[in-house]
Structures are given as C-alpha cells and as structure tokens.
C-alpha atoms as a PDB file:
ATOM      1  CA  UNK A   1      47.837  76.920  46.363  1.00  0.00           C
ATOM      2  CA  UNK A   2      50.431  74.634  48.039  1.00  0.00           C
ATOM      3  CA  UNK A   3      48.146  71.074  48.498  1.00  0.00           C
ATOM      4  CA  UNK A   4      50.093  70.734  51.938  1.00  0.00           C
ATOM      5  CA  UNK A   5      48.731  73.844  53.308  1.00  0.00           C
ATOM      6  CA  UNK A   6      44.680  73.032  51.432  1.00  0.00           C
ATOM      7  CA  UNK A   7      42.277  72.138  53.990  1.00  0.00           C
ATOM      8  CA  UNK A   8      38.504  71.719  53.910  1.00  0.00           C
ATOM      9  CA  UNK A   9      36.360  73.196  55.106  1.00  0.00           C
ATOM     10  CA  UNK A  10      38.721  76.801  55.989  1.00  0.00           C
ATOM     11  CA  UNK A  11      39.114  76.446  59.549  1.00  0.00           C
ATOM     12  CA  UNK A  12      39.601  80.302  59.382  1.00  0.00           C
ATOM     13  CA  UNK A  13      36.084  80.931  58.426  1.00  0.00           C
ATOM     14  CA  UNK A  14      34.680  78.228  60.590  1.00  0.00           C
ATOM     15  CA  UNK A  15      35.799  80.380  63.711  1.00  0.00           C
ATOM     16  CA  UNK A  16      35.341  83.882  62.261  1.00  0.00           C
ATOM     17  CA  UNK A  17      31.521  82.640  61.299  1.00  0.00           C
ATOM     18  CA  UNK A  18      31.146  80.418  64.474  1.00  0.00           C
ATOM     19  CA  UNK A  19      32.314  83.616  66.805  1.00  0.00           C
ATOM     20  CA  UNK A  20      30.232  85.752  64.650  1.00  0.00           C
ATOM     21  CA  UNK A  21      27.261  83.306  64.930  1.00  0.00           C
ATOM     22  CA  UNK A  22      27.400  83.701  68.678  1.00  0.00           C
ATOM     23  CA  UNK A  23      28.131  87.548  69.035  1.00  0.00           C
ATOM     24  CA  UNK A  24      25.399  88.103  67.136  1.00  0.00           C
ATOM     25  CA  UNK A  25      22.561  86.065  68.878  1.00  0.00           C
ATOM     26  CA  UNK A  26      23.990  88.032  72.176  1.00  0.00           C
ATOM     27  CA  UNK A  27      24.263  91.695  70.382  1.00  0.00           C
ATOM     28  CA  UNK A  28      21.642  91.437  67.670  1.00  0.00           C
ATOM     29  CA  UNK A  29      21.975  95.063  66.535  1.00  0.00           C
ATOM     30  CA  UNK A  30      25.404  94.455  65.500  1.00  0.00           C
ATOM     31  CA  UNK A  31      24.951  91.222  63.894  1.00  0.00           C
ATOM     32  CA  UNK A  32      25.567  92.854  60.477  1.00  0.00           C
ATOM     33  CA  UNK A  33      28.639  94.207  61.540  1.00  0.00           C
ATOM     34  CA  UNK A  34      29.767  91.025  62.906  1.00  0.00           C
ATOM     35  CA  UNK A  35      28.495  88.661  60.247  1.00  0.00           C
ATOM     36  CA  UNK A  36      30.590  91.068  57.697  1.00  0.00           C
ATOM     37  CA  UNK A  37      33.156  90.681  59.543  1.00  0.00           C
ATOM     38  CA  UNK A  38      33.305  87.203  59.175  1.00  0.00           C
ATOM     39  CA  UNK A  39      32.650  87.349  54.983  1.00  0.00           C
ATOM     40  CA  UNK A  40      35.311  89.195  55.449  1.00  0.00           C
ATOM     41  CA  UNK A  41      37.973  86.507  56.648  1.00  0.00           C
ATOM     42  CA  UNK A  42      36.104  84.141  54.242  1.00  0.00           C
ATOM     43  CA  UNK A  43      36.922  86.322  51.756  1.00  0.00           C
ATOM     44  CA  UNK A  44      40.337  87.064  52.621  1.00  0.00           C
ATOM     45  CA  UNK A  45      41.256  83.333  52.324  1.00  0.00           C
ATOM     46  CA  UNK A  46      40.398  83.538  48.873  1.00  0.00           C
ATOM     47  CA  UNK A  47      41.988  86.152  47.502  1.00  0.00           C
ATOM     48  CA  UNK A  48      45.151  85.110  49.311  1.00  0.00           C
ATOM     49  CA  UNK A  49      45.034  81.650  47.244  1.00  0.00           C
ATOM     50  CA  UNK A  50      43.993  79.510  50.431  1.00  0.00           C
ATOM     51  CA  UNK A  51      41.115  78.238  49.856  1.00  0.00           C
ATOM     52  CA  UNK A  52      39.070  77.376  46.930  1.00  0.00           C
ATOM     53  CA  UNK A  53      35.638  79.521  47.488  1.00  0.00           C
ATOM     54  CA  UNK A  54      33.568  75.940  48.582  1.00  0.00           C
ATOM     55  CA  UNK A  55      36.557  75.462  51.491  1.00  0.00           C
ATOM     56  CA  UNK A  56      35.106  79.007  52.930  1.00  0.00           C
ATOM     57  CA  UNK A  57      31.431  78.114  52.149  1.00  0.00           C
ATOM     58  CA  UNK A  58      31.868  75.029  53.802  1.00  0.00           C
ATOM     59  CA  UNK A  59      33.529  76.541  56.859  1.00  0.00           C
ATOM     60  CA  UNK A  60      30.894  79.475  57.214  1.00  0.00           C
ATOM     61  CA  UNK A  61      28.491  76.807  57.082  1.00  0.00           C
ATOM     62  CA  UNK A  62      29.364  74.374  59.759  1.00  0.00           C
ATOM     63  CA  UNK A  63      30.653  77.117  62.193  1.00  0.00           C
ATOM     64  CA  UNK A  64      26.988  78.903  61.559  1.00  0.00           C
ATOM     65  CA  UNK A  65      25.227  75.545  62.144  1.00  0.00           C
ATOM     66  CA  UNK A  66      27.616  74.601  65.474  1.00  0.00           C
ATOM     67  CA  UNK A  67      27.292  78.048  66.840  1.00  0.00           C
ATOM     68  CA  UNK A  68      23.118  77.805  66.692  1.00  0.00           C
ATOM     69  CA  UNK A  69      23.132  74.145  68.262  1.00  0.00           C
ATOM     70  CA  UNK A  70      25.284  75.652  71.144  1.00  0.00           C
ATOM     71  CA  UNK A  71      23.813  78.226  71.376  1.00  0.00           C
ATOM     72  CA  UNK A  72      20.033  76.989  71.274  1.00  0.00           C
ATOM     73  CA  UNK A  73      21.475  73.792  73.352  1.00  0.00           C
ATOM     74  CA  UNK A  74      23.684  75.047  76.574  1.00  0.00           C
ATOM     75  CA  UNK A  75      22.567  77.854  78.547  1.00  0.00           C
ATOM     76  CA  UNK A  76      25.196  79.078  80.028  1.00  0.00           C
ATOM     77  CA  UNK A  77      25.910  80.683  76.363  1.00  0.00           C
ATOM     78  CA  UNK A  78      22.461  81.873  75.715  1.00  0.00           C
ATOM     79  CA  UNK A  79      22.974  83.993  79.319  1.00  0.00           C
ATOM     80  CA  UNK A  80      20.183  81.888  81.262  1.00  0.00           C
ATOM     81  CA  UNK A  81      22.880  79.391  83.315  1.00  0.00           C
ATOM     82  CA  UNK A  82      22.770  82.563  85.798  1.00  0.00           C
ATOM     83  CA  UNK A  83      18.610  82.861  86.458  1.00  0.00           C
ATOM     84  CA  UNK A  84      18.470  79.389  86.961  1.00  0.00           C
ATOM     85  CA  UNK A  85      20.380  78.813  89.881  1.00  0.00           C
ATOM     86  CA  UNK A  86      19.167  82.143  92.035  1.00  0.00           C
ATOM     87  CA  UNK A  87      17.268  81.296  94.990  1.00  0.00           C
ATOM     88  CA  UNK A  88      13.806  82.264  94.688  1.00  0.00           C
ATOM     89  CA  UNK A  89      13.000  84.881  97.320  1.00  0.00           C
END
C-alpha cells in the first residue's frame, strides 16, 4: 500500500456505511441487503491493499454513528419535515 494514497478512517466505507445507515432506517426490510452492501465496499478496500482492516472499521463506524445522529436529529431525513408544516384542517 502506497503511504500517499493510506488514509484513515476509509472514506469509501464511511459513505457506503453512512448511505447504508440511512437507507436502511427508511426501508427497514432491506436493511440487510443494504448493510451487506456496504461490508461489501469495506471489504473490497481490503483485499485491493487500501486499507488496513481498522481504516474500514473505523470508517463503518463513524459513517454508522453520523448517519443515526442525522437521522435521529433533522427531520426532514427521518420523512417528518413534511407533516409538520401542513395546515391543520
């Protein structure tokens, strides 16, 4: 692995994990399909000499905990930003 191209965390699996995250809270019956996904770009950065396997832990970790605190924190992503500004009739 070329130490100019090393990062930490993988900012690959931050977004795949991140997007996953999300997807998941608003599809919950594919969240296994989306979470694989996800492992699955982890993964691949890897095996492809990348990232060391803590670069993708660390990535899957902080785009899982952004993902919740946006999602649990603005409501326009958890689908409510629309309810809340209908006129009552």
């Amino acid at each position: 692995m070329a130490a100019a191209y090393a990062s930490f965390p993988s900012g690959h699996a931050t977004t795949a994990f991140a997007t996953a995250v999300v997807l998941a809270a608003w599809y919950p019956r594919q969240a296994v399909g989306f979470v694989g996904l996800a492992a699955l770009v982890g993964l691949s950065r890897i095996l492809l000499g990348a990232h060391f396997p803590s670069d993708v832990l660390a990535g899957a970790l902080l785009g899982s905990g952004v993902a919740l605190a946006v999602y649990q924190h603005v409501p326009a992503v958890r689908g409510t930003a629309r309810t809340a500004h209908t006129v009552p009739t």
